[in-house]
C-alpha atoms as a PDB file:
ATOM      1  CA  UNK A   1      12.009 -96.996 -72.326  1.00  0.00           C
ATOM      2  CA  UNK A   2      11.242 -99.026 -68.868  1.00  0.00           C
ATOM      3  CA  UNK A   3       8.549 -98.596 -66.952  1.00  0.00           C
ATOM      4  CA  UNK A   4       9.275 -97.168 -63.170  1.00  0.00           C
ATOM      5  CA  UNK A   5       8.077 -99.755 -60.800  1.00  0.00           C
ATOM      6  CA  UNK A   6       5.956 -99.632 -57.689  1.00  0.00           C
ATOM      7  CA  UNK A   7       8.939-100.896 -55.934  1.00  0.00           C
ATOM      8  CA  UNK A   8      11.219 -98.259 -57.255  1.00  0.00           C
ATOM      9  CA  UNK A   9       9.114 -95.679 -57.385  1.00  0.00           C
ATOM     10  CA  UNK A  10       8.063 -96.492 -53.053  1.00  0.00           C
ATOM     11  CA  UNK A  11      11.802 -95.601 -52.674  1.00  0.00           C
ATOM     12  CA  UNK A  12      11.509 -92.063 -55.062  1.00  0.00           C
ATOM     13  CA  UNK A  13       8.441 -91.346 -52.656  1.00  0.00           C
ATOM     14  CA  UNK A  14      10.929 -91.148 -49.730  1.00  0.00           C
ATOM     15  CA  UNK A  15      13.143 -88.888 -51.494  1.00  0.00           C
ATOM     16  CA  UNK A  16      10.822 -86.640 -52.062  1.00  0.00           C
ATOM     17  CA  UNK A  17       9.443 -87.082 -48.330  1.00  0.00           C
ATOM     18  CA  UNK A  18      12.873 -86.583 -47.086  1.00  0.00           C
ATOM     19  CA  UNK A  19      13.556 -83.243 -49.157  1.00  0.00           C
ATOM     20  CA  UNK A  20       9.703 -81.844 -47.830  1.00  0.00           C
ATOM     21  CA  UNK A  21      11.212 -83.136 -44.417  1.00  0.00           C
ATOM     22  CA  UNK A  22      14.673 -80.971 -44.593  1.00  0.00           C
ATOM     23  CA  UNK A  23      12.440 -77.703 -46.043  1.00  0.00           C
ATOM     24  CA  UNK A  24       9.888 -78.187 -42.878  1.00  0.00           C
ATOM     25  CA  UNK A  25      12.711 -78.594 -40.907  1.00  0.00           C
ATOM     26  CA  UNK A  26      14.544 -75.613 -42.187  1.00  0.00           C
ATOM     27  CA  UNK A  27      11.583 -73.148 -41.867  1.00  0.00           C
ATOM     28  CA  UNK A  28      10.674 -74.511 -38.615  1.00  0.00           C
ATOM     29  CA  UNK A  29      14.367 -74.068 -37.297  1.00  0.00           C
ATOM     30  CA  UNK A  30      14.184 -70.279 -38.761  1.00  0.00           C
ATOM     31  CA  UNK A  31      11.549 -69.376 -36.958  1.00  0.00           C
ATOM     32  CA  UNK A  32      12.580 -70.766 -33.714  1.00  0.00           C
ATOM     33  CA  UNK A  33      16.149 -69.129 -33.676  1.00  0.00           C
ATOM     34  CA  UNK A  34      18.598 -66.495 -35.885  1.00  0.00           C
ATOM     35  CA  UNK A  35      19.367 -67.661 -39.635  1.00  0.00           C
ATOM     36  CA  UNK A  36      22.744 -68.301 -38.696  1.00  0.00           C
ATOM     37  CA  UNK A  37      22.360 -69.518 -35.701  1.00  0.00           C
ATOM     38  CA  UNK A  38      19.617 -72.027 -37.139  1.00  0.00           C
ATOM     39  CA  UNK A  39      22.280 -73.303 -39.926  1.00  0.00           C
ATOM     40  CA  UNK A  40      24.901 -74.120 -37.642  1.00  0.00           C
ATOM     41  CA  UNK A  41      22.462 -76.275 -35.277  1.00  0.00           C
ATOM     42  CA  UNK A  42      20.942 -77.972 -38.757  1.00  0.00           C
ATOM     43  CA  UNK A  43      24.596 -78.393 -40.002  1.00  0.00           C
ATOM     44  CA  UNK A  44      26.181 -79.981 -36.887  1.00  0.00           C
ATOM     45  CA  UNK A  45      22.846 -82.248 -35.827  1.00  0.00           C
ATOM     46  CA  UNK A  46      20.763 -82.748 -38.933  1.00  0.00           C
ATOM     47  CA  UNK A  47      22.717 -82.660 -42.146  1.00  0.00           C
ATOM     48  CA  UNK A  48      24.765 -85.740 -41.263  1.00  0.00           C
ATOM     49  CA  UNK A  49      21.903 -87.839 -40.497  1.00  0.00           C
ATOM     50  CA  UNK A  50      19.880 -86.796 -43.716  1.00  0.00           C
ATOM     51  CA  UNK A  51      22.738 -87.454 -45.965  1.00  0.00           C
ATOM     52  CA  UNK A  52      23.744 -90.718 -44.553  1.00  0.00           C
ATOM     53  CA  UNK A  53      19.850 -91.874 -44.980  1.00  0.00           C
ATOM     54  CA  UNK A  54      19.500 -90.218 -48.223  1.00  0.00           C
ATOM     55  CA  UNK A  55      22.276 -91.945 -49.340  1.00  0.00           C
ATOM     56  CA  UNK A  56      21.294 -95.006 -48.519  1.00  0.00           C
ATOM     57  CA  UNK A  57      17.640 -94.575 -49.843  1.00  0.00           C
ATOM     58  CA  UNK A  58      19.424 -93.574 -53.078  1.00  0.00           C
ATOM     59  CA  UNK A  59      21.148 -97.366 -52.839  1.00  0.00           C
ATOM     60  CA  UNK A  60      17.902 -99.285 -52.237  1.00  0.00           C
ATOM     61  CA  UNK A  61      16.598 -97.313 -55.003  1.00  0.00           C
ATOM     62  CA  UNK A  62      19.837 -98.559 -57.504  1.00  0.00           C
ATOM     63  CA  UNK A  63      19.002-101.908 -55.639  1.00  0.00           C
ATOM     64  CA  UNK A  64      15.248-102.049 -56.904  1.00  0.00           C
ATOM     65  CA  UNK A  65      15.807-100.632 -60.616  1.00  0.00           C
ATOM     66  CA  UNK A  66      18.507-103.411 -61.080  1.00  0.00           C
ATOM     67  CA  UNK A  67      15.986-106.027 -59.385  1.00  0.00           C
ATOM     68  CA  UNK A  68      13.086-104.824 -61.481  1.00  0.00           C
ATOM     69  CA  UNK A  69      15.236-104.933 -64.578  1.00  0.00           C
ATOM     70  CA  UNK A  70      16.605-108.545 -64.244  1.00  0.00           C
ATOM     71  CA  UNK A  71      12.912-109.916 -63.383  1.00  0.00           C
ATOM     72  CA  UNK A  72      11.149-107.825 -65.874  1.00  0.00           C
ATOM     73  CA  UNK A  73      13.439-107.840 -68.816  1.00  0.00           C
ATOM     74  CA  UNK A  74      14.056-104.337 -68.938  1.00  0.00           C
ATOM     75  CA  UNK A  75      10.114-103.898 -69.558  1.00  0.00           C
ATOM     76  CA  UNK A  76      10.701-102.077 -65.831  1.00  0.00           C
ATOM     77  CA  UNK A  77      13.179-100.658 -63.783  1.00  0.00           C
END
């Protein structure tokens, strides 16, 4: 089984940033207004941001594992 790289595993370290980032975000949100009301701001001003950068640290991810791969000889991803 490869090896995660340093260069792949830079880009998981944002993923996981950006998920702590949405659950600070959420609590901090709660506490400032209702629930509901809280949801519908994240929803409308928040959501569409996170999943359009999410989605494209998820391709720079793809990116590096298929980089690693070809350089390393599968040894890492």
């Amino acid at each position: 089984m490869p090896a995660i790289s340093q260069q792949t595993g830079s880009f998981v370290d944002c993923l996981d940033l950006l998920r702590q980032l949405s659950e600070k975000l959420t609590e901090a949100m709660e506490r400032m207004y209702y629930q509901s009301d809280a949801d519908s701001i994240l929803e409308k001003e928040f959501y569409p941001a996170y999943e359009e950068l999410e989605s494209r640290i998820w391709k720079l991810a793809a990116e590096s594992m298929r980089d690693r791969a070809a350089v390393t000889r599968m040894r890492e991803i």
